[in-house]
PDB file of N, CA and C in Angstrom:
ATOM      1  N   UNK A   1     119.300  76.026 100.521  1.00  0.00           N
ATOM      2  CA  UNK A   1     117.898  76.173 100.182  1.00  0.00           C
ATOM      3  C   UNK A   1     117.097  75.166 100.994  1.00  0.00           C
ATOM      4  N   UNK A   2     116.093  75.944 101.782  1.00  0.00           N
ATOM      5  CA  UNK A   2     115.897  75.149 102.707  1.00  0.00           C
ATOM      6  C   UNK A   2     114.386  73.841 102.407  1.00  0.00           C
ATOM      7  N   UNK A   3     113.819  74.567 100.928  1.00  0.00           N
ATOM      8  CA  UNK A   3     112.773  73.759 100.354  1.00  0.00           C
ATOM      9  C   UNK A   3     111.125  74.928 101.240  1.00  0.00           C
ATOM     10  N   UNK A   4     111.229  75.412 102.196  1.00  0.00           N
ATOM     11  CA  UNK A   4     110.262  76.120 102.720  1.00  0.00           C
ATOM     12  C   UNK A   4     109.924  77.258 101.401  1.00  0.00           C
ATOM     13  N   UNK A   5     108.841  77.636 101.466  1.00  0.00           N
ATOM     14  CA  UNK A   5     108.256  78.598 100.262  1.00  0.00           C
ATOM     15  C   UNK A   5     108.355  79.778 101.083  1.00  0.00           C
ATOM     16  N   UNK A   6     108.445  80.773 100.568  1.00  0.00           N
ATOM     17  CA  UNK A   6     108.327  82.403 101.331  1.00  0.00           C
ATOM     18  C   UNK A   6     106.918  82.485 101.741  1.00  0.00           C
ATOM     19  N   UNK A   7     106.823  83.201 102.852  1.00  0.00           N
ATOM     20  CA  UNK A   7     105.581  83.776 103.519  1.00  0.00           C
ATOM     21  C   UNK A   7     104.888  84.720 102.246  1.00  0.00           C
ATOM     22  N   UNK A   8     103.709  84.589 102.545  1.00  0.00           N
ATOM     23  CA  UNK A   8     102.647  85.281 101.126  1.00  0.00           C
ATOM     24  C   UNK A   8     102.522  86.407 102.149  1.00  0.00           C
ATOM     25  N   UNK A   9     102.406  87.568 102.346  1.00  0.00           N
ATOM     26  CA  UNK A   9     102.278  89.022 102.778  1.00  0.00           C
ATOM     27  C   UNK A   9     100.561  88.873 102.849  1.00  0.00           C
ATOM     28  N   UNK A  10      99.814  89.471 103.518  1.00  0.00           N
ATOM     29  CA  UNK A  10      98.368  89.174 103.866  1.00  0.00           C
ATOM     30  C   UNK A  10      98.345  90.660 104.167  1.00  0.00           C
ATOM     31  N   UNK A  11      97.159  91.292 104.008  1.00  0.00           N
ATOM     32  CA  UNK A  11      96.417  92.424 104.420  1.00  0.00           C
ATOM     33  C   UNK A  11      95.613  92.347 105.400  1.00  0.00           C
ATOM     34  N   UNK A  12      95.324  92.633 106.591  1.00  0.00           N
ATOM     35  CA  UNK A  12      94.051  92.699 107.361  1.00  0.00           C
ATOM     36  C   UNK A  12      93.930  94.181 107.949  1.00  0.00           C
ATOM     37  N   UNK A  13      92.926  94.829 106.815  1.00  0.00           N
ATOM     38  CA  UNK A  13      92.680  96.494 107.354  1.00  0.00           C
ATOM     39  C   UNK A  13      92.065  96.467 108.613  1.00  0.00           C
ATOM     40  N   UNK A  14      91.122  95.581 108.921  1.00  0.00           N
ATOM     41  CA  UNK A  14      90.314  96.092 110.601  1.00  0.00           C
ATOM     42  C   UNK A  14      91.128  95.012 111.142  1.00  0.00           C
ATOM     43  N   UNK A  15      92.088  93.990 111.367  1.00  0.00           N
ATOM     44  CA  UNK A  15      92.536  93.709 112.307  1.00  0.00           C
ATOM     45  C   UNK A  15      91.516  92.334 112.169  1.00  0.00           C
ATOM     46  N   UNK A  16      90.439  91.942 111.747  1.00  0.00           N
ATOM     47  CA  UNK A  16      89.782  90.743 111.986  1.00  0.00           C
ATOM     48  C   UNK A  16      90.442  89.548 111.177  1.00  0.00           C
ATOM     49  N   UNK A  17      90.481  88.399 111.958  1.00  0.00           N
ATOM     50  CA  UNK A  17      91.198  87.153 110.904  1.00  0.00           C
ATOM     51  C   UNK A  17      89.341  86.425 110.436  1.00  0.00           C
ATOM     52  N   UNK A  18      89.205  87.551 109.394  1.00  0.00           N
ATOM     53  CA  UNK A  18      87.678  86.566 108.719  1.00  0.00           C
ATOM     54  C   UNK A  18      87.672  84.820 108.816  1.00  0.00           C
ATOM     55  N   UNK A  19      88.730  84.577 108.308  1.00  0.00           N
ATOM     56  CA  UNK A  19      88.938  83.161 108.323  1.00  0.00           C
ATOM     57  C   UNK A  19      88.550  82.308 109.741  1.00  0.00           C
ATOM     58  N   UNK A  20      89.435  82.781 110.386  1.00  0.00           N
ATOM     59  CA  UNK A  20      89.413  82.446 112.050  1.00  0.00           C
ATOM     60  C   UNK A  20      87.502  82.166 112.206  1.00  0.00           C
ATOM     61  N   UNK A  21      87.055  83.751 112.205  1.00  0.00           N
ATOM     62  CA  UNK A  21      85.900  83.899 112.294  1.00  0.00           C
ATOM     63  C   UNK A  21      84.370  82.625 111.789  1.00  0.00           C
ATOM     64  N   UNK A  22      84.982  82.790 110.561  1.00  0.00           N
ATOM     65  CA  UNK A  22      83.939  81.620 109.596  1.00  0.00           C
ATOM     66  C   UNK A  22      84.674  80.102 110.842  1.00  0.00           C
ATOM     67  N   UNK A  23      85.240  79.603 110.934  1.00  0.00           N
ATOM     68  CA  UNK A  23      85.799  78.347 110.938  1.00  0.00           C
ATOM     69  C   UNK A  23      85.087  77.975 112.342  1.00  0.00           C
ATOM     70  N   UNK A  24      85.294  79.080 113.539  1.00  0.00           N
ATOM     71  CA  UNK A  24      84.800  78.905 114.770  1.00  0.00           C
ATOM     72  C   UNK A  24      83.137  79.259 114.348  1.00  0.00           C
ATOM     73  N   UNK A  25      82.704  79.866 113.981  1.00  0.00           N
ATOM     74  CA  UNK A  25      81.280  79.700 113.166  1.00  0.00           C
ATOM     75  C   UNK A  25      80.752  78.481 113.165  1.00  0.00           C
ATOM     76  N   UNK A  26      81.330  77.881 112.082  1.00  0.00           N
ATOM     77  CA  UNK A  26      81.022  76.813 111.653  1.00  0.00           C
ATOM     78  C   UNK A  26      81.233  75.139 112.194  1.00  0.00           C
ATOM     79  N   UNK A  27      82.349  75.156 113.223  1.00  0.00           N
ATOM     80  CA  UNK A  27      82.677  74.292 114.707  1.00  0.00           C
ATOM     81  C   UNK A  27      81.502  74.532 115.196  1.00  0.00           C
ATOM     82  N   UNK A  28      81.456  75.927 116.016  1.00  0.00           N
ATOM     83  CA  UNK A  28      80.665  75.784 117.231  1.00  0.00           C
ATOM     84  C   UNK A  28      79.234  76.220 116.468  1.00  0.00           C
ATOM     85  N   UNK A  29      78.577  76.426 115.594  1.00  0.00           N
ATOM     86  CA  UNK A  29      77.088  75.530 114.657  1.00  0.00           C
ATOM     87  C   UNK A  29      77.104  74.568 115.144  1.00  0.00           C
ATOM     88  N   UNK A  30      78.205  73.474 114.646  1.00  0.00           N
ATOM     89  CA  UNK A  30      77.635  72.350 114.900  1.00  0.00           C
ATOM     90  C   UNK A  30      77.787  71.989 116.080  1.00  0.00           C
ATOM     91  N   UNK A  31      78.550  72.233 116.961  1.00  0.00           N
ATOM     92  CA  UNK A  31      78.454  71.815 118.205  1.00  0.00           C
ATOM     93  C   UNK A  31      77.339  72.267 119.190  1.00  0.00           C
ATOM     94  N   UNK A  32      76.784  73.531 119.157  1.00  0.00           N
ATOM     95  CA  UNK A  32      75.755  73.986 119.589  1.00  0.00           C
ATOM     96  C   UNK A  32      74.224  74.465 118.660  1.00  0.00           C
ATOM     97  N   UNK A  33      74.422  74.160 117.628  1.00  0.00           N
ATOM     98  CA  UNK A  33      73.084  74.389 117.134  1.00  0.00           C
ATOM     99  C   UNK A  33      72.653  73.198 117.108  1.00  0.00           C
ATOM    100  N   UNK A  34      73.448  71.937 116.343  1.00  0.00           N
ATOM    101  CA  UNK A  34      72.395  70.970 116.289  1.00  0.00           C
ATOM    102  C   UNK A  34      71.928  69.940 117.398  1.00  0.00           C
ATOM    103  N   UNK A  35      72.467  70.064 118.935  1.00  0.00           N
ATOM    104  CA  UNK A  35      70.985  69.821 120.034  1.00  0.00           C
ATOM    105  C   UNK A  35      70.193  71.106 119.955  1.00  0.00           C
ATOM    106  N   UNK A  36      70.389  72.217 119.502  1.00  0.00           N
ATOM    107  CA  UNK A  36      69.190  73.088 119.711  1.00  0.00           C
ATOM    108  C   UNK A  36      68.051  72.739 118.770  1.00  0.00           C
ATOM    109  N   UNK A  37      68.637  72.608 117.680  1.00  0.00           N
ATOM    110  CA  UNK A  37      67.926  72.540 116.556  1.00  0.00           C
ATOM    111  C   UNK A  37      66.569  70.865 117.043  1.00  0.00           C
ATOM    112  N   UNK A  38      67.473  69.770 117.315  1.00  0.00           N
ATOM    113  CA  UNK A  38      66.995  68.463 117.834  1.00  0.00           C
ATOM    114  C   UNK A  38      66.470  68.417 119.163  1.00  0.00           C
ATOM    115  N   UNK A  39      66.439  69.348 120.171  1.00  0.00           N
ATOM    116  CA  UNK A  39      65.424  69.349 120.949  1.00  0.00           C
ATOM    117  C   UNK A  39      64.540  70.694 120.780  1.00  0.00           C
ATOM    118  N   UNK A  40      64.104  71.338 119.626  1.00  0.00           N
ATOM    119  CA  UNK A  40      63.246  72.477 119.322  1.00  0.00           C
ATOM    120  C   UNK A  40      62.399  71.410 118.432  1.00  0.00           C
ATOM    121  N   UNK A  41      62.830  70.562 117.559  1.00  0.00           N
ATOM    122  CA  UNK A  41      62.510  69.702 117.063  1.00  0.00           C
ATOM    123  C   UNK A  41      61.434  68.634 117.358  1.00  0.00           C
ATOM    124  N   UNK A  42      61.363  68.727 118.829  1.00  0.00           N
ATOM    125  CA  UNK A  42      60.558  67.259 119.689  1.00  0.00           C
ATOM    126  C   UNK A  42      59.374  68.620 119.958  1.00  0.00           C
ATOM    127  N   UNK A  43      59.362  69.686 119.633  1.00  0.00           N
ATOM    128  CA  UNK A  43      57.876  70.069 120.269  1.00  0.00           C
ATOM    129  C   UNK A  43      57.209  70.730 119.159  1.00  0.00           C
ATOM    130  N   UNK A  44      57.976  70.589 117.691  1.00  0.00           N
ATOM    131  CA  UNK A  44      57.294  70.467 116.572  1.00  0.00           C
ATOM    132  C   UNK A  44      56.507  69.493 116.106  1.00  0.00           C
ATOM    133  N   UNK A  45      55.687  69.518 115.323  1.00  0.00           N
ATOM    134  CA  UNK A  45      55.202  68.511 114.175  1.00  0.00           C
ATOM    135  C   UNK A  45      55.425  68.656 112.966  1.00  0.00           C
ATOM    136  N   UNK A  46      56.689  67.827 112.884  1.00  0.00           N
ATOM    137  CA  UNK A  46      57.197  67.266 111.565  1.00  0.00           C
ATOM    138  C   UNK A  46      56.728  66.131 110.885  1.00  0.00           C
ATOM    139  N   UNK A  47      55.615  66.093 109.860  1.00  0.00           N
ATOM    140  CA  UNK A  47      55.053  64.912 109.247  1.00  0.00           C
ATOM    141  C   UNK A  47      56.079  64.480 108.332  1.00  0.00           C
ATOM    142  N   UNK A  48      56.872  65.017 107.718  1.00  0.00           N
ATOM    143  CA  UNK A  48      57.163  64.745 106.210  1.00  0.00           C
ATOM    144  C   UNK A  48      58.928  65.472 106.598  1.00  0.00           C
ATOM    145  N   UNK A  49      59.655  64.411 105.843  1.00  0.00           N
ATOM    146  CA  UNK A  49      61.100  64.837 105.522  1.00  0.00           C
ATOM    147  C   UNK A  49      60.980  66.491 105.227  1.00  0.00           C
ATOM    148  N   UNK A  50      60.185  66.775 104.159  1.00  0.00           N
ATOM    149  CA  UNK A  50      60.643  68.018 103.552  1.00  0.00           C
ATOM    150  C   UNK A  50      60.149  69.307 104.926  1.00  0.00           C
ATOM    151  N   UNK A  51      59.578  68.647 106.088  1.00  0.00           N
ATOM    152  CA  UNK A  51      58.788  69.919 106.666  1.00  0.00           C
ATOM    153  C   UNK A  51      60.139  69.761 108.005  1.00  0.00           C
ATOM    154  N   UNK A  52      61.029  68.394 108.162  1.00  0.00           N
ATOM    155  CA  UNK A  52      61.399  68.104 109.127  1.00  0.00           C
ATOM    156  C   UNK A  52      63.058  69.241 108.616  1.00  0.00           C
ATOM    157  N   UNK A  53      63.141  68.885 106.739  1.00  0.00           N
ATOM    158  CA  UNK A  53      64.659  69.690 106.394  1.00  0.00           C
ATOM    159  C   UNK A  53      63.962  71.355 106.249  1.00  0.00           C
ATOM    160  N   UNK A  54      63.185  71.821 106.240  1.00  0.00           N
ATOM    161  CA  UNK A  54      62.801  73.031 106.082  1.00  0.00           C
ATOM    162  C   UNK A  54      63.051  73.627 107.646  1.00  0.00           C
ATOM    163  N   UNK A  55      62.608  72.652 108.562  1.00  0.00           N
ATOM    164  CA  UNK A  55      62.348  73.470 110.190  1.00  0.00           C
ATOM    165  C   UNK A  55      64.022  73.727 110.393  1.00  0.00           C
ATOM    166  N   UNK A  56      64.970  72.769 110.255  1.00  0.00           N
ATOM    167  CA  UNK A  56      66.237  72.161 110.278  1.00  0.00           C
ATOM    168  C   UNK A  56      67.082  73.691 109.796  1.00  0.00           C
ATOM    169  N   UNK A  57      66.210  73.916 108.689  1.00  0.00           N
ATOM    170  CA  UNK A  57      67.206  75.449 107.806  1.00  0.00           C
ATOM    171  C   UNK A  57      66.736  76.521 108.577  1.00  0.00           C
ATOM    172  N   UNK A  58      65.266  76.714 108.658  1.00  0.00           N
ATOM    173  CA  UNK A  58      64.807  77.595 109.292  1.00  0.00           C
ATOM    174  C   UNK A  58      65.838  77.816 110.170  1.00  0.00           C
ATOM    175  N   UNK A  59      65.289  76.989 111.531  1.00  0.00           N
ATOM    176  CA  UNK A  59      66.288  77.129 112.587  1.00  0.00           C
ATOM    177  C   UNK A  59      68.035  77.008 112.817  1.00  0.00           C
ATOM    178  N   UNK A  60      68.352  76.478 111.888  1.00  0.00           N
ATOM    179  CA  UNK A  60      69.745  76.405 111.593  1.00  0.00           C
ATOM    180  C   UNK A  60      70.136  77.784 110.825  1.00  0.00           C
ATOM    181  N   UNK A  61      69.335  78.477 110.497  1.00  0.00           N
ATOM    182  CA  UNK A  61      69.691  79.519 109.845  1.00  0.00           C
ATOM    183  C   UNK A  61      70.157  80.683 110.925  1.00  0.00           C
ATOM    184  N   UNK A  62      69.197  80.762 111.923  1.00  0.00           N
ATOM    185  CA  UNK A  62      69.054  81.575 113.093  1.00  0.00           C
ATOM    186  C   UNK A  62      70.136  81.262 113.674  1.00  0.00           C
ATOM    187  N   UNK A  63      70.220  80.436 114.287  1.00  0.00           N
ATOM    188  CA  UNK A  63      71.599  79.905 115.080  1.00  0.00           C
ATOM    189  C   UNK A  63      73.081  80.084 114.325  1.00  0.00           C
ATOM    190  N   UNK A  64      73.303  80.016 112.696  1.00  0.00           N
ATOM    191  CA  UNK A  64      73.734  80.117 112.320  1.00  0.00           C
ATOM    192  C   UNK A  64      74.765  81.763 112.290  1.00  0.00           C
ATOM    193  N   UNK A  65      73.356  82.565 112.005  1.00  0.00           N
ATOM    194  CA  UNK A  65      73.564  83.733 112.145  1.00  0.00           C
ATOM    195  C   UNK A  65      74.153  84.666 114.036  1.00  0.00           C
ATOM    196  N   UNK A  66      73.095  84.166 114.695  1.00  0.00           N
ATOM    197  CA  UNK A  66      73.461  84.447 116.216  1.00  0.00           C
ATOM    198  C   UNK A  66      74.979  83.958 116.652  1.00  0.00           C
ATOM    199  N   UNK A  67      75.570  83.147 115.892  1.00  0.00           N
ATOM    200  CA  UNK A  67      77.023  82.297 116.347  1.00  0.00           C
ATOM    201  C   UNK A  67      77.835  83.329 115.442  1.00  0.00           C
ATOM    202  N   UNK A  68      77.427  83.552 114.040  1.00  0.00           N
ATOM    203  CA  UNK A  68      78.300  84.352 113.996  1.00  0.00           C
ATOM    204  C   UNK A  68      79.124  85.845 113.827  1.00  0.00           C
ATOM    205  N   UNK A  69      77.376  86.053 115.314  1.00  0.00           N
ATOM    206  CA  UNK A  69      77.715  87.414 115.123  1.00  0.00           C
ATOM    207  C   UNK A  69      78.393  87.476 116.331  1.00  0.00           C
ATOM    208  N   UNK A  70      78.354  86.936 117.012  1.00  0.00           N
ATOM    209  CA  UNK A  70      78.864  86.599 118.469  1.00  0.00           C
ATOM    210  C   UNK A  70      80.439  86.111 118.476  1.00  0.00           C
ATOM    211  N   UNK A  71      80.783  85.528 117.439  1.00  0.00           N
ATOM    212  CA  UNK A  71      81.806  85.509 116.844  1.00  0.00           C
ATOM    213  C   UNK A  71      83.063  86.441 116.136  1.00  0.00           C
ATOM    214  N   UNK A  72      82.265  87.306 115.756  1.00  0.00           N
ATOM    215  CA  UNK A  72      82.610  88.198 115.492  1.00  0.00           C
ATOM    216  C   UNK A  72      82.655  89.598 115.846  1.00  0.00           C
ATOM    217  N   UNK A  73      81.568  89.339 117.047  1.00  0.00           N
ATOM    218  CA  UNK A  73      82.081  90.303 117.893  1.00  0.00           C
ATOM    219  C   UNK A  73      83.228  90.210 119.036  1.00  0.00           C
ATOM    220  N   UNK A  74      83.520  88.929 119.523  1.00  0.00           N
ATOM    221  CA  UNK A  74      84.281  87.978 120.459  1.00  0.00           C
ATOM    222  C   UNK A  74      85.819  88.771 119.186  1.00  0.00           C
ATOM    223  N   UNK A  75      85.815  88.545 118.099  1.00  0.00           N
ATOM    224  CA  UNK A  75      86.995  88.524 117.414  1.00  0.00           C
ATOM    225  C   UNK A  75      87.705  90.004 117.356  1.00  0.00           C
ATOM    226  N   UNK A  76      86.664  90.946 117.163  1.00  0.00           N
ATOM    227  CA  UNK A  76      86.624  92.496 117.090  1.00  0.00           C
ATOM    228  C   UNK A  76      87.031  92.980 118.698  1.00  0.00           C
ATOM    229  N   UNK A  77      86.639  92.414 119.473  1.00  0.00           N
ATOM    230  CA  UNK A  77      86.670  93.086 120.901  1.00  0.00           C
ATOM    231  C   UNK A  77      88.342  92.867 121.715  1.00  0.00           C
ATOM    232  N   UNK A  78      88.649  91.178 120.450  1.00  0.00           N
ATOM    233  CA  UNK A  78      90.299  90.573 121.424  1.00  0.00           C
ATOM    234  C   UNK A  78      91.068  90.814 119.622  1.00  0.00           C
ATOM    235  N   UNK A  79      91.138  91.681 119.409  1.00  0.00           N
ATOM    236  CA  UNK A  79      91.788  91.864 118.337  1.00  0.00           C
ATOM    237  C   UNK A  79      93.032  91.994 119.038  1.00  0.00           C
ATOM    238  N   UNK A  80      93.909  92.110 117.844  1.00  0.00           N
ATOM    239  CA  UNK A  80      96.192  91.832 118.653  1.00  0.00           C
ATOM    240  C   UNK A  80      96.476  93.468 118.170  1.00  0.00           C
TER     241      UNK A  80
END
C-alpha cells in the first residue's frame, strides 16, 4: 500500500479545463490589468479614495472580462 489516494474520475463535456481558465484569468489580471488600470488612472481625476476604488472596479471589471474571454477562447481553440 503505497499511501497515494486513487485518482477522483473528472468529467469535462466540452473539453475546457474551467479551472485552468479562471487561474490564467486571474494571473494575467493582475499582471496586465493593473499598469492598465494605473496608467488610465494618471489622466483621470480622482479626488477621493471612493472615486479612485470605483474607477479601479470600473476598469478592472473590463479588463477583467476581455482576459477572460480571450482566455477562453485561447483554451477552446488548443483543446487535447
Amino acid at each position: 500500500m503505497s499511501g497515494v489516494p486513487e485518482p477522483v474520475e473528472t468529467t469535462n463535456p466540452e473539453g475546457v479545463d474551467y479551472g485552468w481558465v479562471m487561474q490564467v484569468t486571474f494571473v494575467t489580471t493582475i499582471l496586465v490589468g493593473a499598469p492598465i488600470v494605473a496608467a488610465l488612472s494618471l489622466q483621470a481625476d480622482l479626488p477621493t479614495w471612493s472615486a479612485r476604488a470605483e474607477f479601479a472596479i470600473r476598469v478592472g471589471a473590463v479588463v477583467w472580462t476581455l482576459t477572460a474571454l480571450a482566455v477562453f477562447a485561447y483554451a477552446k481553440r488548443h483543446q487535447e
